[in-house]
PDB file of N, CA and C in Angstrom:
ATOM      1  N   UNK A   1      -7.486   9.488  -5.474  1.00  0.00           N
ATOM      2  CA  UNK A   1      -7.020   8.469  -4.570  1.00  0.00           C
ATOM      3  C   UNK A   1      -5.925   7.664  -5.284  1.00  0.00           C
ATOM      4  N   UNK A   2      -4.544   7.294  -4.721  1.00  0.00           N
ATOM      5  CA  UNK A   2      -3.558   6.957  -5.104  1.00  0.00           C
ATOM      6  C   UNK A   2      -4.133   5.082  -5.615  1.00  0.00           C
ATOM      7  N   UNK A   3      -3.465   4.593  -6.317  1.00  0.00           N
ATOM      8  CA  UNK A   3      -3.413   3.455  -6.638  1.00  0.00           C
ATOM      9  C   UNK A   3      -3.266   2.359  -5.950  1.00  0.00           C
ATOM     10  N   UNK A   4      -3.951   1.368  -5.492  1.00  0.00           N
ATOM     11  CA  UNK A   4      -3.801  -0.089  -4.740  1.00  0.00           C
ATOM     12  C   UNK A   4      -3.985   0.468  -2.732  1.00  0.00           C
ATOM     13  N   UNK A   5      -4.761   1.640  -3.142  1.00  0.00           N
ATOM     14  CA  UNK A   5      -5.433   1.784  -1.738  1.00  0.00           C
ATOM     15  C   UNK A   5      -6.543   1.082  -1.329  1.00  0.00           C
ATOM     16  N   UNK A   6      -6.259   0.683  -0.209  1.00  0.00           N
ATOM     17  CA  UNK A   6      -7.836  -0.301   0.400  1.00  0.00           C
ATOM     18  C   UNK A   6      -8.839   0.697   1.217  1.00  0.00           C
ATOM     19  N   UNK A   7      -9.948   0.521  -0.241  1.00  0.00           N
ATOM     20  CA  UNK A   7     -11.072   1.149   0.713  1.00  0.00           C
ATOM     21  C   UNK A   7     -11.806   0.312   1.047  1.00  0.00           C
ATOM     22  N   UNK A   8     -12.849   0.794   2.416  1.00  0.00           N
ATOM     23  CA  UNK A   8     -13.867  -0.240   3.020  1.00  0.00           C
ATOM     24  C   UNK A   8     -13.159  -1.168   3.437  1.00  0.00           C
ATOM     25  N   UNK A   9     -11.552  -1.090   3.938  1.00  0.00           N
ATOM     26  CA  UNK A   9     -11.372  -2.768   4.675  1.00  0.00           C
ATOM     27  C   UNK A   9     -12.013  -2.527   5.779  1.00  0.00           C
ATOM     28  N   UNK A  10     -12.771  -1.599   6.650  1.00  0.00           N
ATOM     29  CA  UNK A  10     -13.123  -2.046   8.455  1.00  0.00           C
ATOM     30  C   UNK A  10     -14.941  -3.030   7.701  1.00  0.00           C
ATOM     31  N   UNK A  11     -15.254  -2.817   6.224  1.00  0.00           N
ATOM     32  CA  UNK A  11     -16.860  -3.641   6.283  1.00  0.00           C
ATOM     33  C   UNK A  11     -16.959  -4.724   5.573  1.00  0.00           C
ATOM     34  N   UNK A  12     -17.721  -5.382   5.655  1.00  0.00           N
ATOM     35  CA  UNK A  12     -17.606  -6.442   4.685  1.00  0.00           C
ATOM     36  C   UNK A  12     -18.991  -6.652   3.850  1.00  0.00           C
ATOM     37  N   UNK A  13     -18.942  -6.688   2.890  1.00  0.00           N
ATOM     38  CA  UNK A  13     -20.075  -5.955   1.810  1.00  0.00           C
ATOM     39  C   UNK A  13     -20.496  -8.051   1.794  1.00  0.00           C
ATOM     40  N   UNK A  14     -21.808  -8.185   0.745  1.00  0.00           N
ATOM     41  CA  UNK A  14     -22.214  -9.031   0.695  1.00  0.00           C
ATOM     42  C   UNK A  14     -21.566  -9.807  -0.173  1.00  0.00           C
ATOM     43  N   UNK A  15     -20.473  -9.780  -1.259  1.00  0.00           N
ATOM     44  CA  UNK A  15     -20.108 -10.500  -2.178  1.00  0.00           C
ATOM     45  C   UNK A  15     -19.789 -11.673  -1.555  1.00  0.00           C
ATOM     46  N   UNK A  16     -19.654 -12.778  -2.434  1.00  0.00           N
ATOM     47  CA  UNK A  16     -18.924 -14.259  -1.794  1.00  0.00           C
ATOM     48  C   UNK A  16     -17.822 -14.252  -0.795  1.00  0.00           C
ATOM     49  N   UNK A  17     -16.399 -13.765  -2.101  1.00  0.00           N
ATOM     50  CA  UNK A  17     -15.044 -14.149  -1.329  1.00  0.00           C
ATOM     51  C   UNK A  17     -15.650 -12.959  -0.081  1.00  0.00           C
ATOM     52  N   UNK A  18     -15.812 -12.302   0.228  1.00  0.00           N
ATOM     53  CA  UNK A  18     -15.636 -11.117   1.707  1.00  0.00           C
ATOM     54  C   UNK A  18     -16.268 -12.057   2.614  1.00  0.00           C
ATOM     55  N   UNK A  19     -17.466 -12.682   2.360  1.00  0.00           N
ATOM     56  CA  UNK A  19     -17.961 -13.563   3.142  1.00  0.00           C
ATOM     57  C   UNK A  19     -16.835 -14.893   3.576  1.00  0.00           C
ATOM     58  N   UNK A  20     -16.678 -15.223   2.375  1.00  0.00           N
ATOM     59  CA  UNK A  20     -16.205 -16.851   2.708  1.00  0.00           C
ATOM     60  C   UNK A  20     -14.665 -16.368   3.430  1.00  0.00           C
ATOM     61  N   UNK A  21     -13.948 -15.062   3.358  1.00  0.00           N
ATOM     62  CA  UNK A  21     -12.640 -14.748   3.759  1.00  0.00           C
ATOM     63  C   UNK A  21     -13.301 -14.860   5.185  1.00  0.00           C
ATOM     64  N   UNK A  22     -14.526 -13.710   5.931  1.00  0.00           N
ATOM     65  CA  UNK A  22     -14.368 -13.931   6.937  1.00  0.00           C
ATOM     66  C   UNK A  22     -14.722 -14.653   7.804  1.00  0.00           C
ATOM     67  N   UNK A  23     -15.279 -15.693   7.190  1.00  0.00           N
ATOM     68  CA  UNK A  23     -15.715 -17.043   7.748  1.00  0.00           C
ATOM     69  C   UNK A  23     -14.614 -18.418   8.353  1.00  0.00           C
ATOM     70  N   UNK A  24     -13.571 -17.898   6.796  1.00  0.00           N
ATOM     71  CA  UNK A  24     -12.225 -18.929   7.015  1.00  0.00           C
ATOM     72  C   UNK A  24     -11.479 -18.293   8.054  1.00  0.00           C
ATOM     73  N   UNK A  25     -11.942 -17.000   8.662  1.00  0.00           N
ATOM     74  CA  UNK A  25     -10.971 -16.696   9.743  1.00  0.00           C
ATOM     75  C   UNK A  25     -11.129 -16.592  10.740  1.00  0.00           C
ATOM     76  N   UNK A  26     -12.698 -17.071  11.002  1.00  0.00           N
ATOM     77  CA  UNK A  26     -13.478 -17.036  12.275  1.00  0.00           C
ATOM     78  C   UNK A  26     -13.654 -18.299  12.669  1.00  0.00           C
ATOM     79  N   UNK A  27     -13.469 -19.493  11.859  1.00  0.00           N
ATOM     80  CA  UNK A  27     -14.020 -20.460  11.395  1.00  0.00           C
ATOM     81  C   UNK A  27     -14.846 -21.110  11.594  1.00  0.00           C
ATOM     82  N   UNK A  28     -16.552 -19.997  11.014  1.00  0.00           N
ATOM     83  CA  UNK A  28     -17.438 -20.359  11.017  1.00  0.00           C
ATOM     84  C   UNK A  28     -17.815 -20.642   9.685  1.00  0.00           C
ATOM     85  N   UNK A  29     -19.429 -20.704   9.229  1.00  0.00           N
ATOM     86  CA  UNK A  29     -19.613 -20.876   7.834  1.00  0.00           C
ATOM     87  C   UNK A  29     -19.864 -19.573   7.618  1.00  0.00           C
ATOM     88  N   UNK A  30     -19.892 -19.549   6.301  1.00  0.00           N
ATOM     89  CA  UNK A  30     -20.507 -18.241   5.375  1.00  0.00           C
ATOM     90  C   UNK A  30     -21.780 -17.303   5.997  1.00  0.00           C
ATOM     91  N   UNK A  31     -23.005 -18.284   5.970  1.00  0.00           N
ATOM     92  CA  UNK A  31     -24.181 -18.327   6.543  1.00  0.00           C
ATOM     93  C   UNK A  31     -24.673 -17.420   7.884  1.00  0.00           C
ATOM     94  N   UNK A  32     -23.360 -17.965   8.613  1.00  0.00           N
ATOM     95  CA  UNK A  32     -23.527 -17.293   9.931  1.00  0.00           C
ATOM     96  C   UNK A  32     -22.904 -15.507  10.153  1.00  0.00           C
ATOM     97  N   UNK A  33     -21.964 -15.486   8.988  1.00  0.00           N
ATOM     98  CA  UNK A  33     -21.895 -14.508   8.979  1.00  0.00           C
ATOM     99  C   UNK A  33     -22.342 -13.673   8.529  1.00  0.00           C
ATOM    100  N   UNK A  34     -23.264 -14.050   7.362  1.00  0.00           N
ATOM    101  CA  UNK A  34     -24.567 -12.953   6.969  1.00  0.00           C
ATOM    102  C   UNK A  34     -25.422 -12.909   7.876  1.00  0.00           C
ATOM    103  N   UNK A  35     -26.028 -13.514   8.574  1.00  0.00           N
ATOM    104  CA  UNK A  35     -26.731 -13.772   9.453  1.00  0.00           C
ATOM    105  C   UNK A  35     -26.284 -12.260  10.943  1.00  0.00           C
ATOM    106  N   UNK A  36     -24.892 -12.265  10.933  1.00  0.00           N
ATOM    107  CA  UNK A  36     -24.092 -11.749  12.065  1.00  0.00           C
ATOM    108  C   UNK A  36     -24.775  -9.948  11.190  1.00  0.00           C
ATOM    109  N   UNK A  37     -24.230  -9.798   9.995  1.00  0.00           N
ATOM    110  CA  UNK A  37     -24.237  -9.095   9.134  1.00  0.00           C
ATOM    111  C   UNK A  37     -25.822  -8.281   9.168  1.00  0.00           C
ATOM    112  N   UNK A  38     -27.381  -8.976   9.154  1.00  0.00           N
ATOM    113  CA  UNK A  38     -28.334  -8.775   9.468  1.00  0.00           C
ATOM    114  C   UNK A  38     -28.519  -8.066  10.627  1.00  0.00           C
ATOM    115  N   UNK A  39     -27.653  -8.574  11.630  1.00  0.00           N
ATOM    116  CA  UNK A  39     -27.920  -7.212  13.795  1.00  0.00           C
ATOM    117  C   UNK A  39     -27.813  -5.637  12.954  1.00  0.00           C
ATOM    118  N   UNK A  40     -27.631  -5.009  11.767  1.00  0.00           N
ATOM    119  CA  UNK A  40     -27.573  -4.001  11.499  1.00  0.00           C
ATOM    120  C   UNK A  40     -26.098  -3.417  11.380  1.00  0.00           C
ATOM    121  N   UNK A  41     -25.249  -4.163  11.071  1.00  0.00           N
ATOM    122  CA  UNK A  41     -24.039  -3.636  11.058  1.00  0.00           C
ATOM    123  C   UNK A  41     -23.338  -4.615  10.426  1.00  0.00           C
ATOM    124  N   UNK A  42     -22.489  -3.798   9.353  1.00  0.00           N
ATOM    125  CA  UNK A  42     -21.797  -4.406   8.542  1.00  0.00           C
ATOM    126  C   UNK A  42     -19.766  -3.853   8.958  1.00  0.00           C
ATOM    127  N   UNK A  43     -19.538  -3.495   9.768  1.00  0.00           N
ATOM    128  CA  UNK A  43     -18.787  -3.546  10.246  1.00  0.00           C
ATOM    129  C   UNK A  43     -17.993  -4.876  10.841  1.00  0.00           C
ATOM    130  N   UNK A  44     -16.690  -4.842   9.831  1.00  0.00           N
ATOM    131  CA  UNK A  44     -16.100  -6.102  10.550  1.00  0.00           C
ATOM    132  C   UNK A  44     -15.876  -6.554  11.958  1.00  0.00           C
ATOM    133  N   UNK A  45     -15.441  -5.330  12.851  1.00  0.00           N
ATOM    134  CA  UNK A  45     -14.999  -5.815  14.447  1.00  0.00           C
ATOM    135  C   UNK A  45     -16.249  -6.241  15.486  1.00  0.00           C
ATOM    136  N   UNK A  46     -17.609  -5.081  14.604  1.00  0.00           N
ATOM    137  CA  UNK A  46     -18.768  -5.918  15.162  1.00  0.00           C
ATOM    138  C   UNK A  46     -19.253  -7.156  14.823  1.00  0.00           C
ATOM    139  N   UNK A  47     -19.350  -7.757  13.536  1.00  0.00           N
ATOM    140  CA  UNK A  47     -19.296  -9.200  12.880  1.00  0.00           C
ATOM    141  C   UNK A  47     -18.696  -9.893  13.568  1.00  0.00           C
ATOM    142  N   UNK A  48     -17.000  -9.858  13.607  1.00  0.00           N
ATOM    143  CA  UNK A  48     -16.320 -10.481  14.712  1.00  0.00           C
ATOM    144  C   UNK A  48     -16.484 -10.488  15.882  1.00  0.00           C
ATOM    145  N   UNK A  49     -16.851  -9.817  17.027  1.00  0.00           N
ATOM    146  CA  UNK A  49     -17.466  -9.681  18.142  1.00  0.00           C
ATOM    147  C   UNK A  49     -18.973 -10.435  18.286  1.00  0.00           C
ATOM    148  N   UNK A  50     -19.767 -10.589  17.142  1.00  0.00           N
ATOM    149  CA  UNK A  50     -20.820 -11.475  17.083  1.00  0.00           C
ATOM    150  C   UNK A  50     -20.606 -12.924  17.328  1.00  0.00           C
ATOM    151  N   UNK A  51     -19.599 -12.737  16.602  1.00  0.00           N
ATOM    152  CA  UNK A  51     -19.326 -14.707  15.937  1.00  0.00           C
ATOM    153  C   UNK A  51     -19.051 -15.303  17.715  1.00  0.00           C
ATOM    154  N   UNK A  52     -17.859 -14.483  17.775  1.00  0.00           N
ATOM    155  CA  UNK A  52     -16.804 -14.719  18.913  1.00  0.00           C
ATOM    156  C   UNK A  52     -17.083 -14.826  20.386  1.00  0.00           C
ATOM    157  N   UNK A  53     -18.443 -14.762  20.516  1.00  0.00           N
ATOM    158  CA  UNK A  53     -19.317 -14.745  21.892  1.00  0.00           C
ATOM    159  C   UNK A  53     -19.944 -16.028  21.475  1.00  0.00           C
TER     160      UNK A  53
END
């Protein structure tokens, strides 16, 4: 795999910044998005589709 390729951008894994990034862009807290993260899917557009209802 070539150099400065993004893998896993469609999920967002449990670390901090992935959390707190997609929180600052939903602008919810952290919290809620683990929480979103728990329905069984770690997929960002479903996370976002959680928040966003």
């Amino acid at each position: 795999m070539p150099r400065g390729t993004k893998v896993e951008r469609n999920s967002v894994s449990n670390q901090s910044h992935e959390l707190k990034y997609e929180a600052d862009k939903l602008n919810v807290k952290s919290a809620e998005v683990k929480d979103a993260k728990k329905g069984g899917s770690n997929q960002r557009k479903d996370i976002e589709k959680k928040l966003k209802n």
